[in-house]
Each structure stands twice: as C-alpha cells, then as structure tokens.
Protein backbone atom coordinates (compact mmCIF):
# COMPACT_ATOMS: atom_id res chain seq x y z
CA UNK A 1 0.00 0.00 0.00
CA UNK A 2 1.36 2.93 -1.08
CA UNK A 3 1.60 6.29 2.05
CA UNK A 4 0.22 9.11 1.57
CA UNK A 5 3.41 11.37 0.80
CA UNK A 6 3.82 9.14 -2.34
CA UNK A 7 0.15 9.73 -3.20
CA UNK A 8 0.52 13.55 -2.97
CA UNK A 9 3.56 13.29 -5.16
CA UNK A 10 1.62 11.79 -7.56
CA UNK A 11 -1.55 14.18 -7.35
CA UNK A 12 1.34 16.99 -7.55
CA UNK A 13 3.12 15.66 -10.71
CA UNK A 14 -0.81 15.32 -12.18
CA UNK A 15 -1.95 18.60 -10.97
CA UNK A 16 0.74 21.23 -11.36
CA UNK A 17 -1.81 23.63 -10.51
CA UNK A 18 -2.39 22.24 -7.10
CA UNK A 19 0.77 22.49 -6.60
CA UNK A 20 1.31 25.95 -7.32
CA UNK A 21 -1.43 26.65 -5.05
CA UNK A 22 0.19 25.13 -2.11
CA UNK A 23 3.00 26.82 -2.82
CA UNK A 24 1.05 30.04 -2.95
CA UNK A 25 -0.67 28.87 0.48
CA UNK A 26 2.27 28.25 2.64
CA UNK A 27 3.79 32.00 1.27
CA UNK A 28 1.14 33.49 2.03
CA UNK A 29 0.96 31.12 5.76
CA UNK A 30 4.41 32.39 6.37
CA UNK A 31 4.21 35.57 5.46
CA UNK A 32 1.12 36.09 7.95
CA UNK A 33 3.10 34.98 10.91
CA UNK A 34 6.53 37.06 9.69
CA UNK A 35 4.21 40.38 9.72
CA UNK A 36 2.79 39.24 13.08
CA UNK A 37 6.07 38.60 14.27
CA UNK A 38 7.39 41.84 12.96
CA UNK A 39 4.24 44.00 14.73
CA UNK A 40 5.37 42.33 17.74
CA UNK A 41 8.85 43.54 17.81
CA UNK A 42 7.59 47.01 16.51
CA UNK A 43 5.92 46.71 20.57
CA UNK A 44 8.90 46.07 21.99
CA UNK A 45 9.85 49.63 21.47
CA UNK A 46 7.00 50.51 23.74
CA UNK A 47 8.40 48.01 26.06
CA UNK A 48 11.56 49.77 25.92
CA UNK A 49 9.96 53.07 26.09
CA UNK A 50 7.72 51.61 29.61
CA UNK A 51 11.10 50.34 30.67
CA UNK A 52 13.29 53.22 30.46
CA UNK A 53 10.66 56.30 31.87
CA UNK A 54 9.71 53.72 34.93
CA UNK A 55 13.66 53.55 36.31
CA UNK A 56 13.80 57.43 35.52
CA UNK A 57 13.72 60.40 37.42
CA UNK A 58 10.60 61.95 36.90
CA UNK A 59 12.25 65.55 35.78
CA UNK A 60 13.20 63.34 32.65
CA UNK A 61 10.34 61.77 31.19
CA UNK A 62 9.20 63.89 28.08
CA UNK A 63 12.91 63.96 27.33
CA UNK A 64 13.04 59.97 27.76
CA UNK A 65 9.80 59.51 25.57
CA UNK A 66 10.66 61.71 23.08
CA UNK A 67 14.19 59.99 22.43
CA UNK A 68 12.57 56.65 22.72
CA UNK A 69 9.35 57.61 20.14
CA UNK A 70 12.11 59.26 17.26
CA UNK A 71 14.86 56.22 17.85
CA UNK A 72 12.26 53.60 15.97
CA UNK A 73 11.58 56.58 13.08
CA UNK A 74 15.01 57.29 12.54
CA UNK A 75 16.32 53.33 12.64
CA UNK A 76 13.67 52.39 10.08
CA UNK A 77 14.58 55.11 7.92
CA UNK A 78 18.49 54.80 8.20
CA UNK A 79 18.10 50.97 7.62
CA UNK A 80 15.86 51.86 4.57
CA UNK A 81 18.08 54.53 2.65
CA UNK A 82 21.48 52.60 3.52
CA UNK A 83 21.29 49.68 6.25
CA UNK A 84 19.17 47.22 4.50
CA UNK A 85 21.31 47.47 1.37
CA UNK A 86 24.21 46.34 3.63
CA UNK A 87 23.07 44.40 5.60
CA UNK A 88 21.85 41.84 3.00
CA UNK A 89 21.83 41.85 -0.75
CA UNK A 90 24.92 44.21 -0.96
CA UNK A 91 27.22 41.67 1.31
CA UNK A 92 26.58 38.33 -1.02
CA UNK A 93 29.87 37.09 -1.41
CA UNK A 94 31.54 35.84 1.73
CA UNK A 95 34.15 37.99 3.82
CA UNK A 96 34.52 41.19 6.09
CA UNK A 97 34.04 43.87 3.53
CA UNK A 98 33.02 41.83 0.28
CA UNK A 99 30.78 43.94 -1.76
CA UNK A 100 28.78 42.60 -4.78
CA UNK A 101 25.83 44.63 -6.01
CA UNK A 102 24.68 41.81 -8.37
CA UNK A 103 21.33 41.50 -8.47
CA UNK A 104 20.41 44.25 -5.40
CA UNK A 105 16.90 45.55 -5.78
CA UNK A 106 15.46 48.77 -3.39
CA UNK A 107 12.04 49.61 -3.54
CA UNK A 108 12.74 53.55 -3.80
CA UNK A 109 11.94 53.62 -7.67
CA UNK A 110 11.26 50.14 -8.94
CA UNK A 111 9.11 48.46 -6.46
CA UNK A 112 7.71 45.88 -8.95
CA UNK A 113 11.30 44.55 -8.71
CA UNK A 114 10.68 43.36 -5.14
CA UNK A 115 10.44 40.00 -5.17
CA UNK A 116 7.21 38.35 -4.20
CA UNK A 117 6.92 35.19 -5.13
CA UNK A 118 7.20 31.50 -3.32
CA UNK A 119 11.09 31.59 -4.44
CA UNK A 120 11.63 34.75 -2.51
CA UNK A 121 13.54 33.50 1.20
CA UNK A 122 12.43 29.72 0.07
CA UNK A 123 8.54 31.40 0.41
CA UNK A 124 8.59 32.23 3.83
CA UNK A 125 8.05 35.78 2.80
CA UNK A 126 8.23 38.53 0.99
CA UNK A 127 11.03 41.31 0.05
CA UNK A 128 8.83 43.71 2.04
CA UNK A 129 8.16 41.58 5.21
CA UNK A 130 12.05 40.69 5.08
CA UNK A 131 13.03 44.47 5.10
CA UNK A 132 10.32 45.32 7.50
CA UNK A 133 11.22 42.69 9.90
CA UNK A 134 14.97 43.57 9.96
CA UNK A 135 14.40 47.21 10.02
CA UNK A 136 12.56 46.73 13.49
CA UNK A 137 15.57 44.63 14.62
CA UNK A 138 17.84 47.51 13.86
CA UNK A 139 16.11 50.23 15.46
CA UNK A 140 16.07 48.06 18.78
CA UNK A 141 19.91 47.97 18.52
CA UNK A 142 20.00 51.71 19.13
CA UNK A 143 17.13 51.84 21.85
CA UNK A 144 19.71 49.70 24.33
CA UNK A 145 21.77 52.67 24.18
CA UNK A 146 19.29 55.13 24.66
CA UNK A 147 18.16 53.72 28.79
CA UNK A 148 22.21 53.12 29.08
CA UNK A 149 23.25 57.28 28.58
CA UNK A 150 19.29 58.57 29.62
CA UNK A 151 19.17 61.99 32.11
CA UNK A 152 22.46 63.66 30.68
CA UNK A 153 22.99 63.10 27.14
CA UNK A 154 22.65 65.86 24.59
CA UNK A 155 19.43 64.35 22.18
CA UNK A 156 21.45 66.38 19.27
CA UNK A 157 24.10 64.09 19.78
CA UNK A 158 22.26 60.98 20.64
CA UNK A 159 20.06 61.33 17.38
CA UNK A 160 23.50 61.72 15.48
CA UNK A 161 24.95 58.87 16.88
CA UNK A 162 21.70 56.61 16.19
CA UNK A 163 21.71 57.47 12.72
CA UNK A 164 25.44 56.14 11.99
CA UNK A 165 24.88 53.14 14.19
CA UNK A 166 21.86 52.03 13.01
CA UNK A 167 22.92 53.13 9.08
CA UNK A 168 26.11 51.74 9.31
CA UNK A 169 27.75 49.81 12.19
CA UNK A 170 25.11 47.53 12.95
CA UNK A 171 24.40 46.44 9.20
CA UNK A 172 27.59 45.87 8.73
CA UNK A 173 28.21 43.57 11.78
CA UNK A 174 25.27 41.45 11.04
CA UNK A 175 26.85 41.46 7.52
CA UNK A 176 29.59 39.01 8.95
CA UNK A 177 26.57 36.62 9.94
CA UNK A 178 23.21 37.02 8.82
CA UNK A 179 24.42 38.66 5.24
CA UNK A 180 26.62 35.35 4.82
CA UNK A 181 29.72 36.98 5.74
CA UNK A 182 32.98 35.85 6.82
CA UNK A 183 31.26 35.13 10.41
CA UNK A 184 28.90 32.57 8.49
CA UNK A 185 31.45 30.33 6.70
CA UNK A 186 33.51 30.61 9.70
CA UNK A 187 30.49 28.73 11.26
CA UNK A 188 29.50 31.34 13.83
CA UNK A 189 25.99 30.44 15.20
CA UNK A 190 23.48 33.49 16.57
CA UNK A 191 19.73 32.60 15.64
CA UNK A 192 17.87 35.75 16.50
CA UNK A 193 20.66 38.08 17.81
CA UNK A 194 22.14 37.83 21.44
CA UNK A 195 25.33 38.84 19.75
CA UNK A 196 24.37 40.51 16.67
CA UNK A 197 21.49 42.68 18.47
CA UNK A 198 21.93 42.81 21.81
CA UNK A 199 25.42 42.94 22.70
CA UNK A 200 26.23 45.10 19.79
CA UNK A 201 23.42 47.76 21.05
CA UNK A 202 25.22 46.67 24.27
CA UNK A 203 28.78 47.82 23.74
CA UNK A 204 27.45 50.85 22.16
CA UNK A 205 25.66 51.29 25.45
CA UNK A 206 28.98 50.90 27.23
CA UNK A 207 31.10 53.37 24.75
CA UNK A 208 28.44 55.97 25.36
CA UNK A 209 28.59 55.32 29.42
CA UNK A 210 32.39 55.77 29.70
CA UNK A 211 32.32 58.95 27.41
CA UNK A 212 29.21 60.60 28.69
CA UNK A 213 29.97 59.86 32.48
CA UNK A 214 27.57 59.47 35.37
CA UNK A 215 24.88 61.19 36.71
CA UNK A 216 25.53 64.10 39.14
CA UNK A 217 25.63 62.61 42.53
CA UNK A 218 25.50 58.92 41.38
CA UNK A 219 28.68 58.18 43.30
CA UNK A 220 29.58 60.05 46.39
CA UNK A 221 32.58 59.45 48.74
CA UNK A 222 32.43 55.73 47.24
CA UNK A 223 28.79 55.10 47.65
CA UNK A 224 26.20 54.54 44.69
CA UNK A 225 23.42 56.47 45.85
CA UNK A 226 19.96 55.58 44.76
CA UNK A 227 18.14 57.38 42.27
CA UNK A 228 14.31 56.98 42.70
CA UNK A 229 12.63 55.85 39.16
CA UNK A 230 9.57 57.65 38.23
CA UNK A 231 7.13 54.68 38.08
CA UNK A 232 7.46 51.38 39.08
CA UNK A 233 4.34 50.57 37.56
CA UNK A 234 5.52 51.69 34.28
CA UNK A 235 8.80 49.73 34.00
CA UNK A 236 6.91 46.56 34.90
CA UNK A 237 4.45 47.00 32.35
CA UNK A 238 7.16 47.76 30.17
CA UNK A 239 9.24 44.94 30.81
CA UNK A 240 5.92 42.87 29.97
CA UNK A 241 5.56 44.17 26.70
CA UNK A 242 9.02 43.32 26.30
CA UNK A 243 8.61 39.64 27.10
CA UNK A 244 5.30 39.82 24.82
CA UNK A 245 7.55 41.32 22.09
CA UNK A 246 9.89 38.59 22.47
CA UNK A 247 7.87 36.32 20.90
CA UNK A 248 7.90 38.02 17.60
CA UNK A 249 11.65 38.58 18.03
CA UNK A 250 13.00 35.08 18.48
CA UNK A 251 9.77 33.53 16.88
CA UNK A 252 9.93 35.58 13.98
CA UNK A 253 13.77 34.72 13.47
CA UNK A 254 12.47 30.86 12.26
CA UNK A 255 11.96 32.85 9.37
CA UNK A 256 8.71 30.51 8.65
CA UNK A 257 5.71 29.64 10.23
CA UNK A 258 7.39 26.19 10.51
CA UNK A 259 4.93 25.29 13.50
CA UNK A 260 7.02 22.62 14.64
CA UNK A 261 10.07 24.66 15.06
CA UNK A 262 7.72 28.03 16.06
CA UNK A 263 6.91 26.26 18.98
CA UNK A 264 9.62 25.18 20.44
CA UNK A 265 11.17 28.54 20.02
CA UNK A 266 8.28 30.00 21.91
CA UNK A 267 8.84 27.11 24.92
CA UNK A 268 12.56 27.86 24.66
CA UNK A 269 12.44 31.45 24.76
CA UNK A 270 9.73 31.35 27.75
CA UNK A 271 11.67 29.10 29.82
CA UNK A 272 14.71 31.16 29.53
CA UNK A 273 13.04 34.30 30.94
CA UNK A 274 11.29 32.23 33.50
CA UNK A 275 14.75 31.21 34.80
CA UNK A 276 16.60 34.10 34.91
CA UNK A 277 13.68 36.38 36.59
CA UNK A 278 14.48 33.39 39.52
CA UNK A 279 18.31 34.33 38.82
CA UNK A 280 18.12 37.82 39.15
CA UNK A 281 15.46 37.74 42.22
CA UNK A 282 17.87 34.78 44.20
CA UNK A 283 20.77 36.59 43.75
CA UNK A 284 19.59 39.90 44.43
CA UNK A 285 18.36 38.57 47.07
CA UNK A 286 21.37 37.14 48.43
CA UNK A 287 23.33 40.56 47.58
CA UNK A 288 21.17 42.93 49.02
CA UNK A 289 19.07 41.29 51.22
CA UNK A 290 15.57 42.32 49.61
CA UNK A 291 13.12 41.23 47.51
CA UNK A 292 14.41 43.72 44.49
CA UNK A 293 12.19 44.45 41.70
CA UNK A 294 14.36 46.05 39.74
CA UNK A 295 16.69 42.95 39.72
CA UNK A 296 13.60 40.67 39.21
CA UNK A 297 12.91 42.63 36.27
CA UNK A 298 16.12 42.70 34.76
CA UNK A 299 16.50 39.15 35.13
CA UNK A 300 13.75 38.16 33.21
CA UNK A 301 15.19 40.27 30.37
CA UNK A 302 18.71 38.71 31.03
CA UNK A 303 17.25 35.92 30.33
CA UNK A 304 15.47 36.52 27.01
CA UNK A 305 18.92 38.07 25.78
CA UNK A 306 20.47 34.88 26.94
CA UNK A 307 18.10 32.26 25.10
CA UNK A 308 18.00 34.17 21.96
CA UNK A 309 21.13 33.30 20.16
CA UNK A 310 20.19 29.56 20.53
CA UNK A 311 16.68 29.61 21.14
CA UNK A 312 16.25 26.90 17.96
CA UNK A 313 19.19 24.58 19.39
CA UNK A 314 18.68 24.64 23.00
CA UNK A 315 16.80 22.00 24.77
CA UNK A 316 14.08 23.15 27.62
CA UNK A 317 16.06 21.94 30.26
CA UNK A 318 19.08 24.12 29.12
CA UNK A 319 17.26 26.98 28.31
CA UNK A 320 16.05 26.46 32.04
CA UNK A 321 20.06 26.48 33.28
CA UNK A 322 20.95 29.56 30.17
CA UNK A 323 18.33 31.44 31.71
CA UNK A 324 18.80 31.48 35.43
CA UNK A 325 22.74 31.88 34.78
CA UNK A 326 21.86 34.94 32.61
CA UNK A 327 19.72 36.11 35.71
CA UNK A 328 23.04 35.78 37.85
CA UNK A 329 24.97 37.29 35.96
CA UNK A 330 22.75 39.98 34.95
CA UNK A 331 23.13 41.17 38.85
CA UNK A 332 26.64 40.68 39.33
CA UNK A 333 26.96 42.78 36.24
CA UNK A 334 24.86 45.66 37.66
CA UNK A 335 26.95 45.64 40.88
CA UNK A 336 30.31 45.91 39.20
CA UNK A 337 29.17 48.87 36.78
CA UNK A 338 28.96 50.48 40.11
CA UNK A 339 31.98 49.98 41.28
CA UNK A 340 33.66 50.89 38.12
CA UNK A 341 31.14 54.19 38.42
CA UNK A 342 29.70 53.08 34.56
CA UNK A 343 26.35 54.79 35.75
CA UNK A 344 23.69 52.95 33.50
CA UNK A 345 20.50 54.29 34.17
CA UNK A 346 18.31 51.15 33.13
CA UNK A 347 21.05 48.09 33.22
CA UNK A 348 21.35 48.40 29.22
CA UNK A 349 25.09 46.88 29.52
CA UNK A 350 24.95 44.47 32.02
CA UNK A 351 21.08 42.70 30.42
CA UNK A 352 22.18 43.25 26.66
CA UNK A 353 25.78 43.09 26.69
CA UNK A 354 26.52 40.47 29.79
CA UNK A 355 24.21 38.33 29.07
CA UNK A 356 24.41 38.96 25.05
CA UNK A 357 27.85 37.81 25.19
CA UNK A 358 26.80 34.61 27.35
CA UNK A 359 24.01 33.48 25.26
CA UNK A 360 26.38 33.45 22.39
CA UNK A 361 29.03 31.75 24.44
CA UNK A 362 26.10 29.04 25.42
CA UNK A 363 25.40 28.25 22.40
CA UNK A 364 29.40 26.79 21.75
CA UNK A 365 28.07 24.54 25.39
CA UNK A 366 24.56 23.53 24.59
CA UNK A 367 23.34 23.68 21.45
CA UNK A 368 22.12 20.52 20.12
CA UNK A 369 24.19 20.62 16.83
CA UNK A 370 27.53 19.25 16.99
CA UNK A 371 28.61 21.66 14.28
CA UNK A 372 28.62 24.43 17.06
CA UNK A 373 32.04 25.30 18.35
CA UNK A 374 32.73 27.40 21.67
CA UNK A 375 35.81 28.91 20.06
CA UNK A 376 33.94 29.91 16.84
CA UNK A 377 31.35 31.16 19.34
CA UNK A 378 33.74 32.98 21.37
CA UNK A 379 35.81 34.74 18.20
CA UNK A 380 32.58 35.73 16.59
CA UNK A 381 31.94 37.36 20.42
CA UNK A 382 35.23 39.39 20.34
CA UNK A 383 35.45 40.43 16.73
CA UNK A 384 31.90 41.52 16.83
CA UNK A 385 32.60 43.44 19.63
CA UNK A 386 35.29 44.64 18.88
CA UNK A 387 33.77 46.57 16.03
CA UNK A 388 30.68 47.36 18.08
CA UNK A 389 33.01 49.11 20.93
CA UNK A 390 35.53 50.77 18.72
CA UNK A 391 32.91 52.36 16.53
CA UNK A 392 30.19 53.43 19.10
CA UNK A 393 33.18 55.06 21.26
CA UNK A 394 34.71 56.83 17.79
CA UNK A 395 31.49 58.18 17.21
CA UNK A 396 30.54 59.36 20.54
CA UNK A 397 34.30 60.74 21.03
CA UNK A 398 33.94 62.95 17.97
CA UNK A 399 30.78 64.18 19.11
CA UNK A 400 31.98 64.84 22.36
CA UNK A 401 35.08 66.66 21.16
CA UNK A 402 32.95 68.68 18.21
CA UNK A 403 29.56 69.70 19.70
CA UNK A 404 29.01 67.94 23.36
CA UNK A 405 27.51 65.02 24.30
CA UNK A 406 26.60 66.00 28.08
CA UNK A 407 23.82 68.47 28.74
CA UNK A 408 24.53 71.42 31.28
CA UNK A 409 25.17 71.00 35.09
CA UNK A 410 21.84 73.55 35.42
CA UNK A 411 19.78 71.29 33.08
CA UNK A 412 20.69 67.97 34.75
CA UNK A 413 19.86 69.08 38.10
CA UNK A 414 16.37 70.82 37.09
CA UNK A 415 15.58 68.02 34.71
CA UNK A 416 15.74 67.72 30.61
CA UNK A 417 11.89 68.12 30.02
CA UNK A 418 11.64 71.73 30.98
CA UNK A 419 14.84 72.71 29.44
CA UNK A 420 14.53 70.79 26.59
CA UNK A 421 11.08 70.06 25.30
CA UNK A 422 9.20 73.18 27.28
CA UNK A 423 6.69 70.29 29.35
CA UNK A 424 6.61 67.78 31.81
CA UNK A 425 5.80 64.28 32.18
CA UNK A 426 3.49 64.38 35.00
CA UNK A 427 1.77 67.66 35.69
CA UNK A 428 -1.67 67.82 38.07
CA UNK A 429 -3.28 70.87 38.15
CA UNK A 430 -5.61 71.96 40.26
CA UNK A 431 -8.71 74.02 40.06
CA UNK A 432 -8.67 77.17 41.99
C-alpha cells in the first residue's frame, strides 16, 4: 500500500496547478506569521519606552519619551536609505568587507522589482516583510543605548549617533553573519541576535557610558546612591511588553511559520526568561538582602537576551540552566558597573551586553548541533565586539570633542523636560 506522501507526489506531478497553489498557500501562511512577528517587535519599542521612563527620574520623562518615540523613526529610515542594502543583498559574497551589487533591488523607484513570489527566502516571505522585519531589529539595537546614557545626554548628539549606528555599524556587523559573511562560513551560530542585536546595542551602550559619564551625585565618597525611578508601575508593564515582544523577536527569526520549530522557540524562549527572573530575584536577594524588583525585572530580560542566540538549538532543560545563569549574571553585572562608576541608568550593559555575550558563548556549550564550536562562538563574540566598541566610542568621542555630548550642570539638576522640550511628564493641576 502505497503512504500518503507518495500519493501527494503523484496528485502533484498530475496537478501542477495544485501544486502551485500550495506553494502560494504556505507564502502566504508564512508571510502572515513574519508580519505578526514583525508588529510584535515594533511593541517592543513601547516596552523599551515603559522600561526606560519607569527607572527614571521623573524631571526626565518627556525627554526619555521623546528619544525613545524618534529612535524607531530614525532606525527604520536609516536601515531603509542605507542599512538594508548592507546588511543583505549588498554583502553576497563571503568575507569582512566583500561587496557585490549583483542583483540588489530597493524599492525607492522600482518596487515591482521586489520580489514576491514563493522563491523569494524559500517562500517564507516577501522582500517587504524581510526588510520590515529587519528594520525593526535595527532600530532596537539603538534603543539599548538610549536607557544606558538617559538623564544627561545631549538628544542632538544621541540622534547623530543613532543614525550612523543604526545606518552603518550595525548592518555591517550582522553582515559578517546574517548577510553570509565571513562570520557565516567561519560557522559562527546566533539565531535571533544575542550577539548581533543585543550585545552590539550593548557595547554601544557601554562606549556611550564611559564617554558621557555618570549622573551628578551617582557616586559620592564611594557610595552609589539611589536614584528613585519615576514609576514602578511603568517599568513593569514595560518589561511585559518586552517579554510579549519577544515572541515576535526570536519567533519571527524561524523565518517561517514552521509550526514545529515556532513552537519550540516559543517554549525555549519562555523558559529562559522564566529562569533568569528566579536568577536575578535569588541573587539579588542574596546581595542585598531584599526582595528587588528592579533585579527581578532585569532578570527576566537577562534571560530573554540569553536564550536568543540559541533559542532553535537549546533543549528546555538548558534553556532552564541559560536562563537562570543569565539572571546571575545579569546582577553581578549591575553591581560591578557600580563599582567601576559606569552609571547605567536602566542596566542596558549588564542585560544586553553580559548576558548577550553569554548566550552566544552558550550556544558553543549547549546547542544541540555538533557543528557548534565554543571557540567559533567565542571569536565571533570578540570580533563583533570589537567593532561594536571601537565604533560606538569613535562616534561618541567625535561628538563629544565637536559639539558635546553632556547636557549642562543647570539642566541635569532641574531636569531635561523643561529645558529641553518646554513640558513635563506628569503635571496635576488643580482648580482654583
């Protein structure tokens, strides 16, 4: 008796309009879920947005909002005129800096050359969804840095420096890996972007830090003094719409609606930021002797960053042991910032960088395909950031040297909303 995949063969061979129709069916399937996926990282810059005005200072929240509203605008755009073109079909033969403009199609005056069809991406989507998808994944690299450097950076400068790192050092990174660089033949493994998102927007985070400096009266006479955020409320609702987001992010990075794979991705990527919110609270726990929020918070973000460069190769039982390290390490992070007086308002380096770098590094330990090496892991870590570091702090050093990068002593004590944008974030007025 013959099974049924022979009998569909058959049918197929018979009917080649049937199967064109399939075909037709499972682009348009995937495509569906891609666009979902993509709204859903779109959110996460609300998350970010929740995230970054809940841990701070009320005196800064129009200023916060406003940075975190135009970074999405001007990351979509940059990636659109330039990024994009790098990122993907101008980097097609493999190396650091191979260039081959074969074949590259933009949509600015031909967009019935975008490819729409079932051979497009082996019909998982189209040319748009695949630029729209990636475009939101670039915009998120330069939010990390925005929480990192918030209540003292110049926005002049912080717009500048979001346009070249989104429109050119971040393409060109993922380049080396996701645009078939020399990363990808060397075998270097990062399925939705601990490395390639995170920790890049990570050591950009960490350039800008060093250069920009801390807070005023961050650190006195050795001490880290606490700086009350505006809204607890706010960063937990954040952090959930960053966990919701997540979804999309690592989900969406199947690059099908493959619903086997889809949902073990989902499992994966939930487990991880189940275990390191229990990281971050335990430890935090253990360090400062509270029940800490914050760190609770932060944890279950370390451990999203952690799960997502392996999210398709881990099992759930290490994505259980990624995680909760991630939510460790995520707090012993935080604590040594301090010491080293790296102010970072929101914990951008030690949840995207720390635990970027990790979940890369995890991936050489537990991925389930033998292929995977921990030293091709660990020198796609380095060179990547290597690049990330030297051209965030280039770029912020220039700007620091040209036109500023710090606001005034008067403006950071009175707060950036007044000075800066002429409102405030929360205003009640009463009736007389």
């Amino acid at each position: 008796m013959m099974n049924i995949a022979t009998l569909l063969a058959q049918d197929l061979a018979a009917t080649p309009d049937l199967a064109l129709e399939i075909s037709q069916n499972l682009l348009t399937t995937n495509n569906v879920w891609m666009m979902l996926s993509t709204a859903l990282v779109f959110i996460m810059h609300l998350g970010f947005a929740g995230v970054e005005t809940g841990f701070g200072q009320a005196k800064n929240t129009v200023n916060i909002l406003f940075k975190n509203t135009i970074t999405p605008i001007i990351g979509i755009v940059s990636y659109a005129v330039v990024g994009f073109y790098l990122m993907y079909p101008g980097f097609e033969v493999p190396g650091w800096f191979s260039f081959d403009t074969a074949g590259w199609s933009m949509f600015w005056f031909s967009p019935a050359d975008a490819d729409v069809s079932a051979d497009y991406a082996s019909g998982g989507y189209t040319y748009w969804t695949d630029f729209l998808f990636q475009a939101m994944f670039a915009a998120t690299a330069a939010t990390i840095v925005s929480g990192a450097i918030a209540e003292r950076v110049k926005i002049s400068a912080y717009l500048i420096f979001t346009v070249l790192f989104v429109g050119l050092v971040y393409p060109l990174i993922g380049s080396w890996k996701w645009g078939g660089g020399a990363l990808n033949e060397m075998g270097f493994y990062d399925f939705a972007g601990s490395t390639l998102v995170h920790s890049v927007g990570g050591w950009g985070a960490l350039a800008g830090v060093i250069l920009v400096g801390p807070r005023i009266g961050k650190y006195i006479n050795g001490k880290t003094m606490e700086k009350p955020g505006a809204s607890v409320p706010l960063a937990v609702i954040g952090v959930f719409l960053l966990w919701l987001g997540w979804f999309g992010f690592n989900g969406g990075s199947v690059l099908s609606a493959d619903p086997a794979l889809v949902s073990m991705v989902l499992v994966t990527t939930s487990l991880g930021a189940c275990a390191g919110g229990l990281g971050g609270f335990f430890t935090a726990y253990f360090a400062f002797k509270r029940l800490d929020l914050g760190m609770l918070l932060n944890g279950i973000l370390a451990g999203l960053v952690g799960i997502t460069a392996g999210a398709d190769v881990f099992t759930p039982a290490s994505a259980l042991l990624i995680g909760f390290v991630a939510g460790i390490l995520v707090v012993l992070s935080a604590i040594i910032m301090d010491r080293f007086k790296l102010d970072d308002v929101v914990g951008a380096v030690s949840v995207h960088l720390t635990c970027g770098v990790w979940g890369t590094l995890a991936v050489g330990i537990f991925s389930t395909n033998p292929d995977h090496s921990f030293i091709t892991q660990l020198i796609g870590v380095a060179v990547c950031g290597a690049m990330a570091f030297g051209s965030a702090f280039l770029i912020f050093y220039i700007l620091k040297v040209t036109m500023g990068i710090r606001v005034s002593e008067e403006h950071e004590k009175s707060g950036l909303d007044s000075h800066e944008h002429g409102i405030r974030g929360y205003t009640i007025v009463y009736d007389e």
